[in-house]
N, C-alpha and C. Protein backbone atom coordinates (compact mmCIF):
# COMPACT_ATOMS: atom_id res chain seq x y z
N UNK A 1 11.11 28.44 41.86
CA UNK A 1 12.39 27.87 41.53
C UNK A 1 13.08 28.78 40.52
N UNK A 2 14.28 29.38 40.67
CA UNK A 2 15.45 30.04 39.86
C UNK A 2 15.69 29.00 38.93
N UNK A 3 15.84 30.01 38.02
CA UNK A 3 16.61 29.78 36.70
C UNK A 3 18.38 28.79 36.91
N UNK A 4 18.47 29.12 37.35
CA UNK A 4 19.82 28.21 38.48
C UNK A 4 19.60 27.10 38.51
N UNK A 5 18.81 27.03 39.66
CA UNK A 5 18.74 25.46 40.30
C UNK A 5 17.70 24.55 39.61
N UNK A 6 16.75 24.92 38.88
CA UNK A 6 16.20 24.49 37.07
C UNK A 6 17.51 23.26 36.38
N UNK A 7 18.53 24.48 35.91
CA UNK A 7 19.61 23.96 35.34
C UNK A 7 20.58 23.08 35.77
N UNK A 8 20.83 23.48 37.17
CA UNK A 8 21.55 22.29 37.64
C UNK A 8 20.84 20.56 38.08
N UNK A 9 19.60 21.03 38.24
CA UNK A 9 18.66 20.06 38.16
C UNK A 9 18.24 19.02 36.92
N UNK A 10 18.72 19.82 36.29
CA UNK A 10 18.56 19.23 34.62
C UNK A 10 19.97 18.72 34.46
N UNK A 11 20.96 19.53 34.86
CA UNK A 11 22.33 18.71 34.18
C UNK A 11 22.69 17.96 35.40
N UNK A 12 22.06 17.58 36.57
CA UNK A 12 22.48 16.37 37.10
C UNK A 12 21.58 15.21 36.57
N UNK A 13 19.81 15.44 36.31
CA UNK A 13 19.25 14.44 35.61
C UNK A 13 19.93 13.90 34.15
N UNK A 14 20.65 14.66 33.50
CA UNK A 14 21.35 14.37 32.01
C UNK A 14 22.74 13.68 32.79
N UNK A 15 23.16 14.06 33.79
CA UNK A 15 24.44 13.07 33.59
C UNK A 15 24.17 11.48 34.38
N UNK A 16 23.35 11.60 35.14
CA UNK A 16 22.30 10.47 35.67
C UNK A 16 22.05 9.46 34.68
N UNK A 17 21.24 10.42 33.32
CA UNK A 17 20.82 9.59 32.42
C UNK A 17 22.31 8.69 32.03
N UNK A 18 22.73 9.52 31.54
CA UNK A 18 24.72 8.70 30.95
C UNK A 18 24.73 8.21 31.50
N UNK A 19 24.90 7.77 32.62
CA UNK A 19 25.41 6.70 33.45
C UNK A 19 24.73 5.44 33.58
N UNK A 20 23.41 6.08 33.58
CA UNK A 20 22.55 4.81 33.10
C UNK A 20 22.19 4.04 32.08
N UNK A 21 22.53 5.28 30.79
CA UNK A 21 22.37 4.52 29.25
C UNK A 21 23.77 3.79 29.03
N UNK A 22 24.88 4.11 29.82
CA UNK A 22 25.82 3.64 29.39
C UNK A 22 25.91 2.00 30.37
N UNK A 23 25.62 2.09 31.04
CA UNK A 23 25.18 0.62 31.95
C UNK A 23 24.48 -0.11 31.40
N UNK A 24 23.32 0.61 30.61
CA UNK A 24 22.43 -0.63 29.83
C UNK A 24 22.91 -0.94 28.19
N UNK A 25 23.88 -0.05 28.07
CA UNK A 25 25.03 -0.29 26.50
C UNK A 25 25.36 -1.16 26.85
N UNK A 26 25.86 -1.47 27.83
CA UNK A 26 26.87 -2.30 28.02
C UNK A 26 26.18 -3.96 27.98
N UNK A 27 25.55 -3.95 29.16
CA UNK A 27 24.61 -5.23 28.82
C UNK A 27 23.72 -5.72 27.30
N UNK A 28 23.45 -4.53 27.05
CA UNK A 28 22.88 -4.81 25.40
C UNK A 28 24.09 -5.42 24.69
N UNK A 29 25.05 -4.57 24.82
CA UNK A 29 26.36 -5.18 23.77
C UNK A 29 26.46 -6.94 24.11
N UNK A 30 26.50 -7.41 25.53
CA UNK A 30 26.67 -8.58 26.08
C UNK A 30 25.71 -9.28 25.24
N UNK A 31 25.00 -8.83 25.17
CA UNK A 31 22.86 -9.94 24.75
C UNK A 31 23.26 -9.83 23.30
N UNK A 32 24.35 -8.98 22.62
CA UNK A 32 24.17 -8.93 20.84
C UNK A 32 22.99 -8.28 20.69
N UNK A 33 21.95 -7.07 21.35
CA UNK A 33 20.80 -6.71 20.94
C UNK A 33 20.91 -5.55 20.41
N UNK A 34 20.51 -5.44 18.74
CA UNK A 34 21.19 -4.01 17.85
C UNK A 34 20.19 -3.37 17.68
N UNK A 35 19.03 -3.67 18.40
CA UNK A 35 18.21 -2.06 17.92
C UNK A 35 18.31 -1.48 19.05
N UNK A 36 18.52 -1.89 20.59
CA UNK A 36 18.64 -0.98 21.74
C UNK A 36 20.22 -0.13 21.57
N UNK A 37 21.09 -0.92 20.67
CA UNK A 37 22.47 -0.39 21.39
C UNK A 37 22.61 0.57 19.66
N UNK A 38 21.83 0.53 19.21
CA UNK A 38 21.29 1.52 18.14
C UNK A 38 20.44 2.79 18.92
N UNK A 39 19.76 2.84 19.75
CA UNK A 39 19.02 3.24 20.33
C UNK A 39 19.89 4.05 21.23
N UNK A 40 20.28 3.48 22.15
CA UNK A 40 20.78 3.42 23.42
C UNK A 40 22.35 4.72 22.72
N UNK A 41 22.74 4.51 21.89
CA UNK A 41 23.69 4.88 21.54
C UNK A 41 23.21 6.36 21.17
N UNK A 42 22.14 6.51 19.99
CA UNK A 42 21.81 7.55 19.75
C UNK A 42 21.45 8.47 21.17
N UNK A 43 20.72 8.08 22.21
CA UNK A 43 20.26 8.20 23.16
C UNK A 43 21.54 9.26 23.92
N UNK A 44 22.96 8.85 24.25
CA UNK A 44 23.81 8.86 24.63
C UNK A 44 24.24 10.39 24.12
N UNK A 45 23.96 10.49 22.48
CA UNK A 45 24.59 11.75 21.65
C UNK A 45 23.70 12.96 22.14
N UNK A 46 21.73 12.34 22.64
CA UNK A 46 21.10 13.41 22.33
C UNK A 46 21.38 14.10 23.50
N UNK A 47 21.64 12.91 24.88
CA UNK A 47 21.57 13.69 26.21
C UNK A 47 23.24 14.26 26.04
N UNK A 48 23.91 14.22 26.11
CA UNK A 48 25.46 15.13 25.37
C UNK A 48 25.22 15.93 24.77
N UNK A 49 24.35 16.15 24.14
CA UNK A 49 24.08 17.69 23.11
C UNK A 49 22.82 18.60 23.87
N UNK A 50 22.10 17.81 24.66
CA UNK A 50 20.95 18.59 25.84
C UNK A 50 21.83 19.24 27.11
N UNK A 51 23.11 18.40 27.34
CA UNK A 51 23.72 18.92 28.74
C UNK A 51 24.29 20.34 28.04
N UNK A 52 24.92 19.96 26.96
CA UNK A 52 25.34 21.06 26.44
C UNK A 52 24.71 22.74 26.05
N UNK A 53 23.59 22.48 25.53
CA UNK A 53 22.48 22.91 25.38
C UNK A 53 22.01 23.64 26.82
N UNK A 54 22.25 22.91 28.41
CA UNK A 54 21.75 24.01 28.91
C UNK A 54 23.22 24.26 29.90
N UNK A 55 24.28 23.59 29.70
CA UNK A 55 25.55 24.53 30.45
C UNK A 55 26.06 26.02 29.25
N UNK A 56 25.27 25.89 28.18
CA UNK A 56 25.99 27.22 27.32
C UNK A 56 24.34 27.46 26.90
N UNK A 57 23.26 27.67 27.92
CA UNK A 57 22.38 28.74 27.40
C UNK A 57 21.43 28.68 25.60
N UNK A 58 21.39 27.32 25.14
CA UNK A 58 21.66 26.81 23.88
C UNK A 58 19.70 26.40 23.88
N UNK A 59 18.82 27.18 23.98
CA UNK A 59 17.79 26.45 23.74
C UNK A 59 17.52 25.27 22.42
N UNK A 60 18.00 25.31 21.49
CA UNK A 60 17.43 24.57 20.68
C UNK A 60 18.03 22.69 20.58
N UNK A 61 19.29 23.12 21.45
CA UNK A 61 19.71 21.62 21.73
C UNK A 61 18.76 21.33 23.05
N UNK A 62 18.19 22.39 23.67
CA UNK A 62 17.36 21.63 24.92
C UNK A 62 16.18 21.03 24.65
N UNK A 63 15.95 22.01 23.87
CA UNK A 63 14.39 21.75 22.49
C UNK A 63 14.71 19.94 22.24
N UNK A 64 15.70 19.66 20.82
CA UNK A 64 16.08 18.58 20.86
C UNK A 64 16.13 17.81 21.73
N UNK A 65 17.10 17.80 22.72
CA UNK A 65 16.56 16.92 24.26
C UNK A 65 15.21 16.66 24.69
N UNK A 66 14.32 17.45 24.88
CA UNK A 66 12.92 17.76 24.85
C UNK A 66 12.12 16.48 24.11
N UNK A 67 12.40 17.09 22.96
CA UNK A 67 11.62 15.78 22.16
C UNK A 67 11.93 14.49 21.66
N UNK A 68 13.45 14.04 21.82
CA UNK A 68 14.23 13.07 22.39
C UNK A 68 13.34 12.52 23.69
N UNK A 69 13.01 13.07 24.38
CA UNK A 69 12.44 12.60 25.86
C UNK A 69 11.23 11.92 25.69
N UNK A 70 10.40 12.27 24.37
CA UNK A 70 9.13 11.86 24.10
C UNK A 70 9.37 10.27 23.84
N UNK A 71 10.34 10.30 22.32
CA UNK A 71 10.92 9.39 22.00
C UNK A 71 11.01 8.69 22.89
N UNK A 72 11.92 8.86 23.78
CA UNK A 72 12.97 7.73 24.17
C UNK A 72 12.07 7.01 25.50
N UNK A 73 10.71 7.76 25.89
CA UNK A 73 9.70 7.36 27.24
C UNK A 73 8.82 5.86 26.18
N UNK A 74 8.80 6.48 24.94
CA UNK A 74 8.14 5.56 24.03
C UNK A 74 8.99 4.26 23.61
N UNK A 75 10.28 4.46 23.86
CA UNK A 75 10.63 3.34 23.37
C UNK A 75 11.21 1.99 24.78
N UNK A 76 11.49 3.10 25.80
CA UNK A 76 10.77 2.05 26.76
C UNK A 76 10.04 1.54 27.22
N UNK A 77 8.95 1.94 26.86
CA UNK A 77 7.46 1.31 27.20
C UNK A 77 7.71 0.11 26.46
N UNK A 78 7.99 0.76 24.64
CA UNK A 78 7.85 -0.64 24.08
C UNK A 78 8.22 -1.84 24.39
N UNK A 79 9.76 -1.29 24.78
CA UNK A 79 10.45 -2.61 25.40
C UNK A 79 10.14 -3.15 26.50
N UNK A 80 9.26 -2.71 27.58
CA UNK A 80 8.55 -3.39 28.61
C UNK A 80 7.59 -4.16 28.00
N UNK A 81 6.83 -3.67 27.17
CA UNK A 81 5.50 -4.43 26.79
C UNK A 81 6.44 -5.76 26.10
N UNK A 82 7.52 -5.50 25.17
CA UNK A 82 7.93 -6.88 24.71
C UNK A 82 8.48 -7.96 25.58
N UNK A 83 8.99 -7.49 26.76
CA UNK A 83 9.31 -8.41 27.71
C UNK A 83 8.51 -8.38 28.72
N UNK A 84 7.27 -7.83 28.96
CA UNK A 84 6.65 -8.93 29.08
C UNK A 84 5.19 -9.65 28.34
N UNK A 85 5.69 -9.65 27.25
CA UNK A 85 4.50 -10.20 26.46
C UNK A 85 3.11 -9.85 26.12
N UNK A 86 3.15 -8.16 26.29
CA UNK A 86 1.71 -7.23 25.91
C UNK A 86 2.02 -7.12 24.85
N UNK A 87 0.50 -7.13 24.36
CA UNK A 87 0.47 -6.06 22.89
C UNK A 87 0.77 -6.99 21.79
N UNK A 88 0.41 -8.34 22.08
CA UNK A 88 1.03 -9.17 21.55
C UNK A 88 2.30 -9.62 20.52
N UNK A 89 3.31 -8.62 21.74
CA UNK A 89 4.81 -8.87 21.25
C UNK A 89 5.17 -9.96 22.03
N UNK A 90 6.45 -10.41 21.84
CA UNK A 90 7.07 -11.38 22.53
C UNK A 90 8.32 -11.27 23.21
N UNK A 91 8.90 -11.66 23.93
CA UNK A 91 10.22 -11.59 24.18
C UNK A 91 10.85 -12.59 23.34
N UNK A 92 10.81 -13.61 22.98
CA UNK A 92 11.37 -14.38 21.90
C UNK A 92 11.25 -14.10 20.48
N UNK A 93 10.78 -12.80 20.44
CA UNK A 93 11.24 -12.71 18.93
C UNK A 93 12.33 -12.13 18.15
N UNK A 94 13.08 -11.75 17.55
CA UNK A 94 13.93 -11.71 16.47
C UNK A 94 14.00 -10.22 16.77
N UNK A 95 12.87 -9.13 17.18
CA UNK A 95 13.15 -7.64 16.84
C UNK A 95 14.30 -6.82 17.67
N UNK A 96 14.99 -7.48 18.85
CA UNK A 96 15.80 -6.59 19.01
C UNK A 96 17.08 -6.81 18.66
N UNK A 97 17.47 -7.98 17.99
CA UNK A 97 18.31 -8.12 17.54
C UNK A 97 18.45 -8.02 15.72
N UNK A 98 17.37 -7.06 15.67
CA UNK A 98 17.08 -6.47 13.73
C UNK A 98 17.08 -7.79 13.21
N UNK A 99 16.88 -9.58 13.70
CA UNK A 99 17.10 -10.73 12.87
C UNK A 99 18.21 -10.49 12.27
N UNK A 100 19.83 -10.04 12.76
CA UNK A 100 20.88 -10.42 12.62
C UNK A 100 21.15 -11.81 13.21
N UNK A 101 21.76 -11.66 14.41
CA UNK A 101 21.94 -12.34 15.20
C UNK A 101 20.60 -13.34 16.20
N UNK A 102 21.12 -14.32 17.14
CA UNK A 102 20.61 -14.75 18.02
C UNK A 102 21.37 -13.69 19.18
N UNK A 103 19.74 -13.47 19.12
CA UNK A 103 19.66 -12.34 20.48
C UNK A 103 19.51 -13.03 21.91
N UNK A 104 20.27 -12.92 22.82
CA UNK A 104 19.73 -12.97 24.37
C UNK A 104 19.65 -12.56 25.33
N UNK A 105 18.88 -11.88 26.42
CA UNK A 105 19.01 -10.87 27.10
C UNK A 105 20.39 -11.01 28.13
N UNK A 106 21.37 -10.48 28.62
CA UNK A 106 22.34 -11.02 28.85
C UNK A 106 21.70 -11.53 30.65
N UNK A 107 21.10 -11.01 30.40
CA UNK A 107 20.65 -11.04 32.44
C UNK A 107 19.47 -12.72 32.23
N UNK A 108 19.15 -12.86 31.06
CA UNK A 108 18.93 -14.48 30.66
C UNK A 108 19.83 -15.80 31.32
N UNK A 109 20.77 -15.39 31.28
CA UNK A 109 21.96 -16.51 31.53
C UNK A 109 22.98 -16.14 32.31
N UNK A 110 22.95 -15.03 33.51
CA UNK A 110 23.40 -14.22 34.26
C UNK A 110 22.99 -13.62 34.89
N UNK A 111 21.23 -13.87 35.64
CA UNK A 111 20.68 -13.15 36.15
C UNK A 111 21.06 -13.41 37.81
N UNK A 112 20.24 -12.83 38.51
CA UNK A 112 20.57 -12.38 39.81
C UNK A 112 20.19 -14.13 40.70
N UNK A 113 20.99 -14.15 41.22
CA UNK A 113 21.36 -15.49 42.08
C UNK A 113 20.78 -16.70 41.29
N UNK A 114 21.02 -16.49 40.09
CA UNK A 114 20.54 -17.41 39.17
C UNK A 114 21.24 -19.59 39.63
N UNK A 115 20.92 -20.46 39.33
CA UNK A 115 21.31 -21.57 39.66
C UNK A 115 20.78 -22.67 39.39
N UNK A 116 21.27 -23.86 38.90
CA UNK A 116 20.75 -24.80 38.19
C UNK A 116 20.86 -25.92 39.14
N UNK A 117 19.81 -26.49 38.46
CA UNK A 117 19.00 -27.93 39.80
C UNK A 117 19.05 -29.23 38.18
N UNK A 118 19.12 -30.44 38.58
CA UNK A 118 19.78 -31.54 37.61
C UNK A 118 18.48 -31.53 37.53
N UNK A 119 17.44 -31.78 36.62
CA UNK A 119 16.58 -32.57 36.51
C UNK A 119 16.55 -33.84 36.04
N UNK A 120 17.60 -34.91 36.37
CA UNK A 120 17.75 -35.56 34.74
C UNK A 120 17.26 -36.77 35.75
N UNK A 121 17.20 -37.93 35.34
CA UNK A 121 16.32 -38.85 36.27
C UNK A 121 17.48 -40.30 35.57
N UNK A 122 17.19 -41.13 36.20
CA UNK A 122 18.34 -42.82 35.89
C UNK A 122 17.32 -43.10 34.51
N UNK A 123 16.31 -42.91 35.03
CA UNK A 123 15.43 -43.60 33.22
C UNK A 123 16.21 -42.67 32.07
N UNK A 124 16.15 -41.59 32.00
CA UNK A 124 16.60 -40.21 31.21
C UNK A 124 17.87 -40.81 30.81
N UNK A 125 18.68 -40.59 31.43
CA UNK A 125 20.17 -41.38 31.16
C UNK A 125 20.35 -42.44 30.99
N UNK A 126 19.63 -43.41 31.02
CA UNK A 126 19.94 -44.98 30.32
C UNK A 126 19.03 -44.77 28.77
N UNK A 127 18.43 -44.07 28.57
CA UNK A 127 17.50 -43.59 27.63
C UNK A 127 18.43 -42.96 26.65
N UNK A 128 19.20 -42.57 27.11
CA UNK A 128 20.27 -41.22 25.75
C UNK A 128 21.56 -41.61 26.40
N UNK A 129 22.53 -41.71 25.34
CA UNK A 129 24.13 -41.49 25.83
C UNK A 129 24.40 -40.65 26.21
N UNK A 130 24.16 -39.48 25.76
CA UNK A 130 24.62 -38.32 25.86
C UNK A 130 23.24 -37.30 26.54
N UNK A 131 23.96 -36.93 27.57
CA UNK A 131 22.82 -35.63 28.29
C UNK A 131 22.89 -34.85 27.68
N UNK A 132 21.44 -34.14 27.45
CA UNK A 132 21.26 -32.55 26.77
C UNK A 132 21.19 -31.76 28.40
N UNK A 133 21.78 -30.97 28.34
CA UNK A 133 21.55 -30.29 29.78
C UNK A 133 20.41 -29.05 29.70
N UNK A 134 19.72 -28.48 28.49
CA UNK A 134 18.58 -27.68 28.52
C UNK A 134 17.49 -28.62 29.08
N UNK A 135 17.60 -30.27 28.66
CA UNK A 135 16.52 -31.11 29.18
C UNK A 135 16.61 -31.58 30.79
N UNK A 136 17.48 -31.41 30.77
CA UNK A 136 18.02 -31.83 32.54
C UNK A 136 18.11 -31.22 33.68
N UNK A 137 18.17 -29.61 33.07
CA UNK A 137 18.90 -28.57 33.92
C UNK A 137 17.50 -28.01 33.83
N UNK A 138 17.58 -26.75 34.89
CA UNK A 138 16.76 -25.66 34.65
C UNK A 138 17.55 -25.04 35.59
N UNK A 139 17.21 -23.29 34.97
CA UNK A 139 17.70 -22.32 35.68
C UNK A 139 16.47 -21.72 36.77
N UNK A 140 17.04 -21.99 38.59
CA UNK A 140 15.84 -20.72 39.28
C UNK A 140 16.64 -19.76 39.76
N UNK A 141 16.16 -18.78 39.64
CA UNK A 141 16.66 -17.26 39.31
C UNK A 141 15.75 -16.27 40.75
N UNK A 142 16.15 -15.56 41.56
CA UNK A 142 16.32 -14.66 42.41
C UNK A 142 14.54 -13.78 41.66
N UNK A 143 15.41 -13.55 40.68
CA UNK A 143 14.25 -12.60 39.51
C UNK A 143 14.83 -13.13 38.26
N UNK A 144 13.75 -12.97 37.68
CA UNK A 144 13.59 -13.58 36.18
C UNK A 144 14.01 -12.75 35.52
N UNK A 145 14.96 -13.16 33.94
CA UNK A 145 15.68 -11.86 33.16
C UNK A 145 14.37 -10.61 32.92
N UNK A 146 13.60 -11.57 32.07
CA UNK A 146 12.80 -10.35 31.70
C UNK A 146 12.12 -9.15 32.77
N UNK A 147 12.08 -9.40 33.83
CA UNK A 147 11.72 -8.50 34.99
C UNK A 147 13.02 -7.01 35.17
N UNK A 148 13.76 -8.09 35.10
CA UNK A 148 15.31 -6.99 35.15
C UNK A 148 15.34 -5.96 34.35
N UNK A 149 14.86 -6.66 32.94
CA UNK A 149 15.07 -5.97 31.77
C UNK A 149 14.01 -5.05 31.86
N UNK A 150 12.64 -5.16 32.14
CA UNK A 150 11.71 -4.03 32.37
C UNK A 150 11.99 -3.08 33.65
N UNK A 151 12.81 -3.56 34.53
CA UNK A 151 13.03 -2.83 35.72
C UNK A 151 14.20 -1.36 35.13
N UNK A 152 15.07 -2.18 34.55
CA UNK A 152 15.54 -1.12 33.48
C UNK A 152 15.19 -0.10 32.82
N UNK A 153 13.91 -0.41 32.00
CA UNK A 153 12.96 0.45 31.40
C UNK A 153 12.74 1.47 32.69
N UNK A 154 11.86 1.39 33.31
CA UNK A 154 11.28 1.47 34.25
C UNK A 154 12.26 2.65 34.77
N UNK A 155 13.55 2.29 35.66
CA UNK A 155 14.69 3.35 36.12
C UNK A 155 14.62 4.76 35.07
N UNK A 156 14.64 3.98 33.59
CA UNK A 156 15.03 5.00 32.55
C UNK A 156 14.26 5.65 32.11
N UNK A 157 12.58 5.80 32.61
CA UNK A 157 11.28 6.31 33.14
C UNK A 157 11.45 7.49 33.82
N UNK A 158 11.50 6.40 35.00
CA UNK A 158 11.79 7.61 36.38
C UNK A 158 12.98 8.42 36.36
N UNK A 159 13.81 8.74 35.68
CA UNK A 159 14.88 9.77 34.78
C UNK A 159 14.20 10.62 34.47
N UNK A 160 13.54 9.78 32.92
CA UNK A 160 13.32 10.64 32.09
C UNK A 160 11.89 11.52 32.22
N UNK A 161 11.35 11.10 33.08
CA UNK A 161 9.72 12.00 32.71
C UNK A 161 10.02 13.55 33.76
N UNK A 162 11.20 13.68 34.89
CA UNK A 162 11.48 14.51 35.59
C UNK A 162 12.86 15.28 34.55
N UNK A 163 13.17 15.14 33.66
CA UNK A 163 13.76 15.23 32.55
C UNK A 163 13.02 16.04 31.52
N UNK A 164 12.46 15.92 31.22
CA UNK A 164 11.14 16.45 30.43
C UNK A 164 11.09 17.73 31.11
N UNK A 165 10.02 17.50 32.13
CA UNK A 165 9.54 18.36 32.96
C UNK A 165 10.42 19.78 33.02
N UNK A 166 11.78 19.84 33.38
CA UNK A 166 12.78 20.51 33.66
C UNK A 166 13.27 21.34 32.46
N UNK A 167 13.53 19.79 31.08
CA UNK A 167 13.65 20.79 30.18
C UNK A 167 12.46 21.62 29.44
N UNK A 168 11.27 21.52 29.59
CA UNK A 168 10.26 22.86 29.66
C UNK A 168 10.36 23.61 30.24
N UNK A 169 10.91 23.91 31.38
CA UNK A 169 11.00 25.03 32.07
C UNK A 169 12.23 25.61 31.67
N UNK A 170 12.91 24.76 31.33
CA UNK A 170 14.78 25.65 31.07
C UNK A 170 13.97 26.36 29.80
N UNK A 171 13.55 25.58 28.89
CA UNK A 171 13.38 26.24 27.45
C UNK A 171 12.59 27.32 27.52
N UNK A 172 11.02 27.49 28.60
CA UNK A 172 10.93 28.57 28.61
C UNK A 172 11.84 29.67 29.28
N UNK A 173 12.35 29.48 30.21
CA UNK A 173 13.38 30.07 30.95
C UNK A 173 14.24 30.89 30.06
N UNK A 174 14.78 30.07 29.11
CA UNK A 174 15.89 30.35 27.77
C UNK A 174 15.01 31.82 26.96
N UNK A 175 13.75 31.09 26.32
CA UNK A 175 13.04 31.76 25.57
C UNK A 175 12.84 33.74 26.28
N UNK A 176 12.24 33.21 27.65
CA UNK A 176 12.08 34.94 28.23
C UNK A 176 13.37 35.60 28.48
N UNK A 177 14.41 34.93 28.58
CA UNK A 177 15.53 35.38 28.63
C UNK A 177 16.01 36.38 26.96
N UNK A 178 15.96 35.49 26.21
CA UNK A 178 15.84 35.67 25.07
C UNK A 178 15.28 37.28 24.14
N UNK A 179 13.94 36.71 24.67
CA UNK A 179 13.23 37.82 24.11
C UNK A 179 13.23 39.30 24.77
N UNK A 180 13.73 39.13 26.46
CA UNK A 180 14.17 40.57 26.98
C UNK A 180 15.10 41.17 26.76
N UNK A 181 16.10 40.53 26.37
CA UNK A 181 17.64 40.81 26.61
C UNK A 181 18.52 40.75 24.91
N UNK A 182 19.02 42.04 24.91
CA UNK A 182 19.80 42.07 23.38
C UNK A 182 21.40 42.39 23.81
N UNK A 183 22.46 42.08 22.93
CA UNK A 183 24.00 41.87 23.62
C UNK A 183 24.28 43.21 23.43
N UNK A 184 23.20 44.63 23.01
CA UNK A 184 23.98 45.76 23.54
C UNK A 184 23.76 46.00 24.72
N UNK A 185 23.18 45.55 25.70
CA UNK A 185 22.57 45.55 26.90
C UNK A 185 21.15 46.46 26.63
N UNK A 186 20.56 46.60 26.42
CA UNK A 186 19.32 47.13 26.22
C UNK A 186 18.13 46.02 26.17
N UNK A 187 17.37 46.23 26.90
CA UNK A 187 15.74 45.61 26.41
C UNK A 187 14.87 46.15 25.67
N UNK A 188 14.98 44.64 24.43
CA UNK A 188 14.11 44.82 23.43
C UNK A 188 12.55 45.13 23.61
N UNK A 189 11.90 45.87 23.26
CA UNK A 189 10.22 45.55 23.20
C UNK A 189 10.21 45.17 21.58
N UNK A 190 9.09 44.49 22.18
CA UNK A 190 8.46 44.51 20.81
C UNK A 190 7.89 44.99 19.78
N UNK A 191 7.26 46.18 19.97
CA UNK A 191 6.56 47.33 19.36
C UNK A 191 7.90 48.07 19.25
N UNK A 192 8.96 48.16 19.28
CA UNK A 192 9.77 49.01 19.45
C UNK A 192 11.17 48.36 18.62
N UNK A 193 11.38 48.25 17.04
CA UNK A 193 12.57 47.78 16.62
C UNK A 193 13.91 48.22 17.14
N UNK A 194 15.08 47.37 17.31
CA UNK A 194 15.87 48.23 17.72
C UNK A 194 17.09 48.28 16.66
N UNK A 195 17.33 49.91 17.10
CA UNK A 195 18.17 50.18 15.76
C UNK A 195 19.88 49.96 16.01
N UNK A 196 20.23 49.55 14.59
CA UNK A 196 21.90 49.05 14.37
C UNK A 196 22.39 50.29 13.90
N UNK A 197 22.88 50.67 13.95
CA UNK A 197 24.21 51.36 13.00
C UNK A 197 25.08 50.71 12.67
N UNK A 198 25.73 50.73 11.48
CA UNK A 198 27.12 49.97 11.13
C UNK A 198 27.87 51.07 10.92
């Protein structure tokens, strides 16, 4: 594989990624959840400074991208394991919303062919004036939020680990480029300083 099609391979996986971090911004913003759209956001700057990095020849923003990739494989795992309840995290707890807010996943209360069935019974209602509809109702759902939400992860996986991959090869790619080639047109050796005049 050329040095070429490496790069274009990489800056279609980076604009892939955008499109996808910016899809799951968006739903985070919906749910109020501030450590992903903290995340998700930073996420957004590093792959923008990696595309950049390899349309202008820029190893050290690819570098950055690079280890961004480590990051960011780690922090979807996490968030799979919290939804679905490994590792003994929870999905009901407080951490992705930093315990600002009441957090909810937005695909919770909007998920896919989601639909509510009455549970409420004539005893139930002569029992209370007033219906609570969390006691009455239930939501059945196509797929369950938290599935969605790891399926998410999951997409932003299969991105990123062919992401990785690519930017090691650009960076070495960058690097031998690098070390052969000086802007008087001459190749450097190494045993061999090369001389300036001013």
């Amino acid at each position: 594989m050329g040095c070429c099609s490496a790069r274009c391979m990489l800056i279609l996986l980076c604009c892939v990624q955008l499109i996808t971090a910016l899809e799951r911004q968006v739903f985070d913003f919906l749910g109020y959840q501030w450590a992903p759209i903290m995340i998700n956001f930073f996420h957004i700057i590093v792959v923008i400074l990696g595309l950049f990095g390899v349309i202008q020849y820029r190893s050290r923003y690819v570098i950055m991208y690079l280890l961004w990739m480590l990051l960011w494989v780690g922090w979807n795992v996490f968030v799979s394991c919290l939804y679905l309840d490994l590792g003994g995290l929870s999905k009901d707890s407080d951490i992705l919303s930093l315990g600002v807010s009441l957090h909810r996943s937005w695909w919770k209360d909007n998920g896919l062919r989601c639909g509510s069935e009455d549970l409420s019974s004539a005893g139930w209602k002569n029992q209370q004036n007033q219906q609570n509809p969390e006691l009455t109702t239930v939501l059945s759902c196509w797929l369950e939020y938290q599935y969605i939400e790891v399926l998410h992860c999951i997409v932003q996986l299969l991105i990123s680990l062919p992401g990785f991959v690519y930017a090691c090869y650009v960076v070495s790619i960058f690097s031998d480029e690098e070390d052969s080639f000086n802007f008087f047109g001459e190749f450097s050796h190494p045993s061999k300083p090369s001389q300036l005049f001013f």
